[in-house]
C-alpha atoms as a PDB file:
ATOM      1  CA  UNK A   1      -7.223 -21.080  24.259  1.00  0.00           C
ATOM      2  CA  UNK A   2      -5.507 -17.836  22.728  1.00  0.00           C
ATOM      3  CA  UNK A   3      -7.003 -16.610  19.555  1.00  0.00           C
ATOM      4  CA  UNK A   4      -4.219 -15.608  16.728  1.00  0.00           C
ATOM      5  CA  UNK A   5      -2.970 -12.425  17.481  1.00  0.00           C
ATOM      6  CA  UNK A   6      -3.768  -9.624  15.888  1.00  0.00           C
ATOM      7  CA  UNK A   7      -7.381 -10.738  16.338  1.00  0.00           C
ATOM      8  CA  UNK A   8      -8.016 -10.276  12.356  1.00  0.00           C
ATOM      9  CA  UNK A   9      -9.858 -13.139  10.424  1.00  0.00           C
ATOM     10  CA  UNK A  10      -9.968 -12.966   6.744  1.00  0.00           C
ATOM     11  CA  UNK A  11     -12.998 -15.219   5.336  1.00  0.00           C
ATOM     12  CA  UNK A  12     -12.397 -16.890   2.266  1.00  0.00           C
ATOM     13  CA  UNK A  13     -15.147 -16.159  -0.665  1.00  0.00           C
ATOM     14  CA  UNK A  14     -13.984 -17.234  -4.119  1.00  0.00           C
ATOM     15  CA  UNK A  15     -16.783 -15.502  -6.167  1.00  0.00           C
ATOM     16  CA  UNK A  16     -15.433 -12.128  -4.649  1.00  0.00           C
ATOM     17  CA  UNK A  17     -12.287 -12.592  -4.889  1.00  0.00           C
ATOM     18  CA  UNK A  18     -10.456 -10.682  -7.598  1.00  0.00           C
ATOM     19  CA  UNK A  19      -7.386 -12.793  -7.845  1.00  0.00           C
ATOM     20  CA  UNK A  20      -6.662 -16.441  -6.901  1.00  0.00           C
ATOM     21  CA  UNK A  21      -7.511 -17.588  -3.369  1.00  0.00           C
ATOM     22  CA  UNK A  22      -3.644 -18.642  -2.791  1.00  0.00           C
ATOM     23  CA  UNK A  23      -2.790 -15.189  -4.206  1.00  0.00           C
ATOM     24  CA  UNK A  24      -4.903 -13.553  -1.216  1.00  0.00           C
ATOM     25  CA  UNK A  25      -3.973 -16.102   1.191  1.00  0.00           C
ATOM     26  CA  UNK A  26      -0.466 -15.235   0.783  1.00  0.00           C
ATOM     27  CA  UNK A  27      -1.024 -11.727   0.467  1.00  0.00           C
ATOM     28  CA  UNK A  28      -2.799 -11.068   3.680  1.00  0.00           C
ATOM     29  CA  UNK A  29      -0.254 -13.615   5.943  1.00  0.00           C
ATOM     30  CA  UNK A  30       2.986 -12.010   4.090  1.00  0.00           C
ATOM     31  CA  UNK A  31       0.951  -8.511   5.288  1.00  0.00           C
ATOM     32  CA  UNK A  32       0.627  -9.509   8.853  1.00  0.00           C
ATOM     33  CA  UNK A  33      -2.571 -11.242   8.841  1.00  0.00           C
ATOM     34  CA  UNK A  34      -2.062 -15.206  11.239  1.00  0.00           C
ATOM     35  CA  UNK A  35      -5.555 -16.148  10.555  1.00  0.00           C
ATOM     36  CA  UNK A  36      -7.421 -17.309   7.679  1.00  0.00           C
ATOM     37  CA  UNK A  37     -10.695 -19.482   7.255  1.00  0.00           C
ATOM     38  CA  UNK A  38     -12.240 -21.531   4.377  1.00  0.00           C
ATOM     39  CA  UNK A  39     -15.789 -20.492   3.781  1.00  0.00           C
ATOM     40  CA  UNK A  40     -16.580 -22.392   0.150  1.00  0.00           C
ATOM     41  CA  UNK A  41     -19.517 -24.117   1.407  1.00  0.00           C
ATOM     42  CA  UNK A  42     -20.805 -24.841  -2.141  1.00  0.00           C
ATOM     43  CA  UNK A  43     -17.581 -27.127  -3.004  1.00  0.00           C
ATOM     44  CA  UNK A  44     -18.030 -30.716  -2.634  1.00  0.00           C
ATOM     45  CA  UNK A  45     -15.458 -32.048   0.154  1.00  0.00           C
ATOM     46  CA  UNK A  46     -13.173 -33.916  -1.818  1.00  0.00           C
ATOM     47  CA  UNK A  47     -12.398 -30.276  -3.907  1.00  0.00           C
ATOM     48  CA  UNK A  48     -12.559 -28.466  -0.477  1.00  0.00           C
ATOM     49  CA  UNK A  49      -9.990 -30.776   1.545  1.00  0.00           C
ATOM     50  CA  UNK A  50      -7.267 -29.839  -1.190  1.00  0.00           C
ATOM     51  CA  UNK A  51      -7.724 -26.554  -1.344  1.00  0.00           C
ATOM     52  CA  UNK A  52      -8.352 -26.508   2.405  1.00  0.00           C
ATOM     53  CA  UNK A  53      -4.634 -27.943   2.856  1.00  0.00           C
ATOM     54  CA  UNK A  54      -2.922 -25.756   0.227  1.00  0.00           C
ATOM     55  CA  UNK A  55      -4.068 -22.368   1.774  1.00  0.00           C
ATOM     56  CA  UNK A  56      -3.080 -24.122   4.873  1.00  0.00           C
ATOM     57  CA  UNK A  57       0.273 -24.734   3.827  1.00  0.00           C
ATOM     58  CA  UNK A  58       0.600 -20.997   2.861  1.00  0.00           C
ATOM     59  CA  UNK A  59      -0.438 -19.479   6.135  1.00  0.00           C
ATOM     60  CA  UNK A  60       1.765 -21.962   7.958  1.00  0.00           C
ATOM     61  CA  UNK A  61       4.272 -20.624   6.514  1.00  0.00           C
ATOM     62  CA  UNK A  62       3.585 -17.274   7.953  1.00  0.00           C
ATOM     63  CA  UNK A  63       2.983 -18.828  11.763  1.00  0.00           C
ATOM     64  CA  UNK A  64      -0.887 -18.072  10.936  1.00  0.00           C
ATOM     65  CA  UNK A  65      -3.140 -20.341  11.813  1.00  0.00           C
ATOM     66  CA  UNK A  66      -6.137 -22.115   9.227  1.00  0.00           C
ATOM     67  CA  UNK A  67      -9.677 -22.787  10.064  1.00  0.00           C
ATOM     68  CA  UNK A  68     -12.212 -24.123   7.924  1.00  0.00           C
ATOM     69  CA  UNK A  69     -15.935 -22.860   8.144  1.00  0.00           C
ATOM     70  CA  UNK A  70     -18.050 -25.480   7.615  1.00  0.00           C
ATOM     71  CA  UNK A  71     -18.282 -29.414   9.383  1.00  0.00           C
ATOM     72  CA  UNK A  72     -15.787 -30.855  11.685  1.00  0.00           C
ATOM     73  CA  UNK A  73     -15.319 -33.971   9.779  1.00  0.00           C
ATOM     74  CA  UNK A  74     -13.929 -31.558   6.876  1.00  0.00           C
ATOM     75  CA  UNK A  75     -12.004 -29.692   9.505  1.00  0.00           C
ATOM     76  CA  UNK A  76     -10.353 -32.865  10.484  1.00  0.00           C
ATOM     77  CA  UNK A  77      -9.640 -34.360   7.157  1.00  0.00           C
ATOM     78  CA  UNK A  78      -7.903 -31.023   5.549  1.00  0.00           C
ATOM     79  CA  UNK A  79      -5.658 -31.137   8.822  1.00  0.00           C
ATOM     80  CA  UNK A  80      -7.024 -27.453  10.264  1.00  0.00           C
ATOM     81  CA  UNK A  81      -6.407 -25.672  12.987  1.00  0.00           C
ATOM     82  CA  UNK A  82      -9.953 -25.650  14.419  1.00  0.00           C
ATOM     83  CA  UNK A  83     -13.386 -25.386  12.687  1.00  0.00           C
ATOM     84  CA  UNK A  84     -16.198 -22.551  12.500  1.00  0.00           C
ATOM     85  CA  UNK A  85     -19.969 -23.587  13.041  1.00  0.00           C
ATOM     86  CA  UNK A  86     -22.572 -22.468  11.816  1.00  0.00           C
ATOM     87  CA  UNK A  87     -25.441 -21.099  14.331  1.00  0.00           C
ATOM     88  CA  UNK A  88     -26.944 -24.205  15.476  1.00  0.00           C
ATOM     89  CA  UNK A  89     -24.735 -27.147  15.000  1.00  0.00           C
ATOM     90  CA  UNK A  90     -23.501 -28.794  18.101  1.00  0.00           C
ATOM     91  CA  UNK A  91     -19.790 -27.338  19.253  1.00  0.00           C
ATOM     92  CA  UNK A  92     -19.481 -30.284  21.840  1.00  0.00           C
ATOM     93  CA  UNK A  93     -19.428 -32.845  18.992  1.00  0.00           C
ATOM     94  CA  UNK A  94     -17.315 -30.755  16.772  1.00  0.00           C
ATOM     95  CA  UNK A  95     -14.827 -29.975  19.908  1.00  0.00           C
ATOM     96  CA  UNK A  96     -15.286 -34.114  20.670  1.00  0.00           C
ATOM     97  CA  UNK A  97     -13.627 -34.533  17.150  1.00  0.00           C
ATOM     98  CA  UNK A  98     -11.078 -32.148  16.799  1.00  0.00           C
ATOM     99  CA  UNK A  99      -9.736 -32.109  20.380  1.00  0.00           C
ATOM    100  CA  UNK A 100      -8.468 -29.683  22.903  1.00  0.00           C
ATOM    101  CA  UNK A 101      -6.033 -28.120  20.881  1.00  0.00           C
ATOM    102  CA  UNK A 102      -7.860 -26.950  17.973  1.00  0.00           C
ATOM    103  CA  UNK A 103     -10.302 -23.380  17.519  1.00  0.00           C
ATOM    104  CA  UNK A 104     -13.756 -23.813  17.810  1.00  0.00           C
ATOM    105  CA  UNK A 105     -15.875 -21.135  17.388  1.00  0.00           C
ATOM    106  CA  UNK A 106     -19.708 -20.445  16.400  1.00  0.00           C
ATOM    107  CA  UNK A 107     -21.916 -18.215  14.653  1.00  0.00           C
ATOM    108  CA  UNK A 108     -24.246 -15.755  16.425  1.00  0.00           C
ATOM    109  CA  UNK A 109     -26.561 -13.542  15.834  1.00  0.00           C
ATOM    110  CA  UNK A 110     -28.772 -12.276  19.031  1.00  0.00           C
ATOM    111  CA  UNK A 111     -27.988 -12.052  22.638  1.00  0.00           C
ATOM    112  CA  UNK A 112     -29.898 -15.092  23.287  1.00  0.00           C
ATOM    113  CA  UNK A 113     -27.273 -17.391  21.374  1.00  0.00           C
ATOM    114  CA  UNK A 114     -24.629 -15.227  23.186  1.00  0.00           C
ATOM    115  CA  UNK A 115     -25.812 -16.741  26.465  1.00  0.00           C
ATOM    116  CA  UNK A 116     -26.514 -20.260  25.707  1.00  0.00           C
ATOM    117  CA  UNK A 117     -22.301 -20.707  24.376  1.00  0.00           C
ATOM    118  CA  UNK A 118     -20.775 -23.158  26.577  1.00  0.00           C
ATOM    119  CA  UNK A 119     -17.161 -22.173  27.153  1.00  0.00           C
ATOM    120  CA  UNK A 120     -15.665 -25.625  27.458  1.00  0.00           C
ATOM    121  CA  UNK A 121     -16.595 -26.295  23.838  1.00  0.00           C
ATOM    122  CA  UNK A 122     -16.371 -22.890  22.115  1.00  0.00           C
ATOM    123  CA  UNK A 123     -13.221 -20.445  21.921  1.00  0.00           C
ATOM    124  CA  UNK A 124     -14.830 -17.328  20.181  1.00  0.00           C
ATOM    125  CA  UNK A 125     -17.711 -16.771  18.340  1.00  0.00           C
ATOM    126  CA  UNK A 126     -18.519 -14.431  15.417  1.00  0.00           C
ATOM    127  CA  UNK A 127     -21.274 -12.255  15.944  1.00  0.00           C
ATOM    128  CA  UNK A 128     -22.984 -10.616  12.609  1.00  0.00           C
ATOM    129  CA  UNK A 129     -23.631  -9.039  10.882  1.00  0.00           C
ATOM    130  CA  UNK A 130     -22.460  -6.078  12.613  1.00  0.00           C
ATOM    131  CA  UNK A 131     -23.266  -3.610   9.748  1.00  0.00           C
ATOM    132  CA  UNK A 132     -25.137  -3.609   6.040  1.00  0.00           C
ATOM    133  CA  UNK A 133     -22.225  -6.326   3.994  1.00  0.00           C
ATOM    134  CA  UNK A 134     -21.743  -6.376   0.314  1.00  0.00           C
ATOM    135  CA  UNK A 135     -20.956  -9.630   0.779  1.00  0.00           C
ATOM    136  CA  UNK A 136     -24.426 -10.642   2.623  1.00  0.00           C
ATOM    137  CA  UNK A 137     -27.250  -8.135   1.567  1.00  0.00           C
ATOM    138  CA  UNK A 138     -30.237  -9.061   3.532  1.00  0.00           C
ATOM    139  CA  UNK A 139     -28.480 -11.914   5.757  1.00  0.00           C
ATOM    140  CA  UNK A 140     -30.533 -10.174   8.441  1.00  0.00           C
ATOM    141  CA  UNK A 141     -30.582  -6.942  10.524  1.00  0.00           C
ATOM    142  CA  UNK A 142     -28.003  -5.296  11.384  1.00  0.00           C
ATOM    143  CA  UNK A 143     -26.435  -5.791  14.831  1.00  0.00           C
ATOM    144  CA  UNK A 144     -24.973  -2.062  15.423  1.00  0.00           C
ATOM    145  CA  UNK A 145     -22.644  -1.300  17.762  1.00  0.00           C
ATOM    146  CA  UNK A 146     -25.134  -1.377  20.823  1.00  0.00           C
ATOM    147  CA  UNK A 147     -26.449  -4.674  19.903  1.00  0.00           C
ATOM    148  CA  UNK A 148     -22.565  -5.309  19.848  1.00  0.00           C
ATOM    149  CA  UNK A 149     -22.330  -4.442  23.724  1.00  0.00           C
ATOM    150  CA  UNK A 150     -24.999  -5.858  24.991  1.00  0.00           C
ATOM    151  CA  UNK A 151     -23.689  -9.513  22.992  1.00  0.00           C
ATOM    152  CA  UNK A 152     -20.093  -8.986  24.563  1.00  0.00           C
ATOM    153  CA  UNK A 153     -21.664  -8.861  27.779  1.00  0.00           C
ATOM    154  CA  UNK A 154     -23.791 -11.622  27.179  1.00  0.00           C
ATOM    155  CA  UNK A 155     -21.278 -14.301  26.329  1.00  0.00           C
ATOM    156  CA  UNK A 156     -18.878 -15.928  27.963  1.00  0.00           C
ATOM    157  CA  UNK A 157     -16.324 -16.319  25.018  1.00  0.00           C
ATOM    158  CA  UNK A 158     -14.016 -13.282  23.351  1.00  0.00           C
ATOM    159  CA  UNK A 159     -16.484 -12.020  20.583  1.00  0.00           C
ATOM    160  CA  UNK A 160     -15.599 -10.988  17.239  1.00  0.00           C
ATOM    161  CA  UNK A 161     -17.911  -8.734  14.905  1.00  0.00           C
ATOM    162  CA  UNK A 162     -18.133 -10.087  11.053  1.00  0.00           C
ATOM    163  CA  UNK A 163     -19.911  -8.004   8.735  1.00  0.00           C
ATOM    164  CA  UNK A 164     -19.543  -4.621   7.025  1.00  0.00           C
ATOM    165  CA  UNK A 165     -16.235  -4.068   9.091  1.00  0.00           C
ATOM    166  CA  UNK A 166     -13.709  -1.910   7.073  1.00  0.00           C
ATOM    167  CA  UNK A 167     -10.966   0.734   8.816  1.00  0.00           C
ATOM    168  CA  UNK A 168     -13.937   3.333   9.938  1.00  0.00           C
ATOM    169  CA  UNK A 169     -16.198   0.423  11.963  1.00  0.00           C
ATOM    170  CA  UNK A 170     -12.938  -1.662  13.552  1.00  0.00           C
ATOM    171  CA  UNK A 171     -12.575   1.351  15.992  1.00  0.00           C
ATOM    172  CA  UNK A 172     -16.395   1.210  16.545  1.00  0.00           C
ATOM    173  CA  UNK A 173     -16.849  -2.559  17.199  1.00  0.00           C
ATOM    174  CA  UNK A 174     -13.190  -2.425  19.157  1.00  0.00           C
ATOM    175  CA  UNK A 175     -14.759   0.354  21.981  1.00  0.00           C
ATOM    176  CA  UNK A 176     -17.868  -1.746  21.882  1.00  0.00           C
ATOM    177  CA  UNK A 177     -15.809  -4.347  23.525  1.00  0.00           C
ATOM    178  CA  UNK A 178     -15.628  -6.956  20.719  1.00  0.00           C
ATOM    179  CA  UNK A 179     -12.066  -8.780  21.025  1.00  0.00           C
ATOM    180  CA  UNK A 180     -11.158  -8.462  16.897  1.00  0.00           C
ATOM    181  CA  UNK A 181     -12.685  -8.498  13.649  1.00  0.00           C
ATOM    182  CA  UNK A 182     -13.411 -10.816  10.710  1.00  0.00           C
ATOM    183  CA  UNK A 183     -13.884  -9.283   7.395  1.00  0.00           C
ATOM    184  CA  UNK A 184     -14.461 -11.286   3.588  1.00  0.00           C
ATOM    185  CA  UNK A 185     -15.807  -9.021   0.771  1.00  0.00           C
ATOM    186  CA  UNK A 186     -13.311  -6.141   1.445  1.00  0.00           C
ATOM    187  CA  UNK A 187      -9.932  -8.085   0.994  1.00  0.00           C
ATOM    188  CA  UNK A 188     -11.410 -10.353  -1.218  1.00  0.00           C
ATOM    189  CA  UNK A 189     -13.021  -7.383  -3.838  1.00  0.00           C
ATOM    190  CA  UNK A 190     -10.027  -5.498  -3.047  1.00  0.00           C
ATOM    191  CA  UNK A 191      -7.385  -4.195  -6.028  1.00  0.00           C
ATOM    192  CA  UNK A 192      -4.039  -4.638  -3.459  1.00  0.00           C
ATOM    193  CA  UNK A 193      -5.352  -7.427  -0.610  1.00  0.00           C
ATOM    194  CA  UNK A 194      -2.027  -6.510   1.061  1.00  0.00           C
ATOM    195  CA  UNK A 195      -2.444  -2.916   1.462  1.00  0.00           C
ATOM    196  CA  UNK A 196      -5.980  -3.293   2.936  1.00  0.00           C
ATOM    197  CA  UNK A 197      -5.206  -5.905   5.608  1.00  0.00           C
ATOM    198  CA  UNK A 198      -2.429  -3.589   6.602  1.00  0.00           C
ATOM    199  CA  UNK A 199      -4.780  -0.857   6.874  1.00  0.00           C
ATOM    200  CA  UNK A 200      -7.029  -3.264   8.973  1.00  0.00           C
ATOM    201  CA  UNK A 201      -4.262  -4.373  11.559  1.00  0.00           C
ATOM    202  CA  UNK A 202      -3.099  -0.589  11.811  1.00  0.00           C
ATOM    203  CA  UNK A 203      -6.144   0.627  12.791  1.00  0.00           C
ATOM    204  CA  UNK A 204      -7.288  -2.626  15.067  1.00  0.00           C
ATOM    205  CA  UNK A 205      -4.134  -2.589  16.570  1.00  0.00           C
ATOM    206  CA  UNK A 206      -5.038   1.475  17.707  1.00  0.00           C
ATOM    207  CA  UNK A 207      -8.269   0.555  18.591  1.00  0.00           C
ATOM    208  CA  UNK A 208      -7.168  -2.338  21.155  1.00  0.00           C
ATOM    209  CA  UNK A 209      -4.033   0.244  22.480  1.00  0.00           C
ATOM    210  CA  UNK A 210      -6.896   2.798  22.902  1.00  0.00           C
ATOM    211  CA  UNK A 211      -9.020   0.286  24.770  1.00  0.00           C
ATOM    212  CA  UNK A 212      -6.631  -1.530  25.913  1.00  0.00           C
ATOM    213  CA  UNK A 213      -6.077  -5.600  25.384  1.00  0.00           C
ATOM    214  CA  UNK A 214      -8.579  -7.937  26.955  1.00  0.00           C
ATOM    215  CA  UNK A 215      -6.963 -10.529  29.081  1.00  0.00           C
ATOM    216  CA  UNK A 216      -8.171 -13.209  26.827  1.00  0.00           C
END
């Protein structure tokens, strides 16, 4: 399956966010962004599945498409496009529920978990964190942009870096052969959420012409 193109996630995180989630939402799509995920683990379903389904409705709108980080039950009941693991759950379950026609993708961290991805269940996978985050101080080591390589190598799937990744690293993780980006804190923290996501795509977009575009 084709990941949204440009190969940008935006990460939802309400506590950093310095306007209204639907604000961002619709700033980033009406900016250029097509893919946005819900990442407000801490909400009980039945307050996530709403807001899960409004967001949705305002990237729709755009032609982006809506994931929800978190279970694929949740996934299924907010009406998603696909679903974002956490490092360790089981993709062929979650891929068993949502069917062939939604994202699934998983979180990684070492080469190790690069390897052991099993294509038939998993479209991408974000690898992180890439650099010291804001948003995740002391999540764990950095990856760096050789730890980046050696991970695209290793997996099977197109591999996107998450962490630290503003318009000086997306040309580093880009030539390290990483197929996009996902970034939270710096849209979310940011005064104009617009004007950064079009500073994102600008720059990833140079990066991948510079590179040139996997055949994924």
């Amino acid at each position: 399956m084709r990941l949204p193109d440009p190969p940008l996630l935006l990460v939802t995180d309400r506590h950093q966010a310095r306007r209204p989630l639907a604000d961002i939402v619709s700033a980033a799509v009406e900016a250029g962004c097509r893919w946005i995920s819900l990442r407000e683990k801490d909400l009980p379903d039945d307050e996530q599945v709403p807001l899960a389904r409004s967001l949705a409705a305002a990237a729709h709108r755009h032609g982006a498409r809506f994931t929800v980080h978190g279970e694929a039950e949740l996934a299924k009941l907010a009406a998603a496009d696909g679903v974002h693991l956490s490092s360790g759950r089981d993709p062929g379950a979650a891929r068993g529920l949502v069917g062939p026609e939604r994202l699934v993708g998983v979180s990684i961290h070492t080469v190790t978990e690069a390897e052991a991805i099993d294509p038939s269940a998993v479209d991408y996978a974000l690898a992180g964190p890439a650099f010291e985050t804001i948003s995740k101080p002391g999540y764990g080591p950095e990856i760096g942009r050789l730890g980046l390589g050696d991970i695209v190598r290793a997996a099977p799937v197109p591999i996107l870096a998450i962490g630290g990744i503003n318009t000086v690293r997306v040309g580093e993780v880009i030539a390290a052969g990483c197929a996009g980006v996902a970034v939270m804190g710096g849209v979310m923290r940011a005064a104009d959420p617009a004007q950064e996501v079009k500073a994102l795509l600008a720059t990833l977009k140079g990066a991948l012409a510079i590179r040139g575009r996997d055949t994924y």
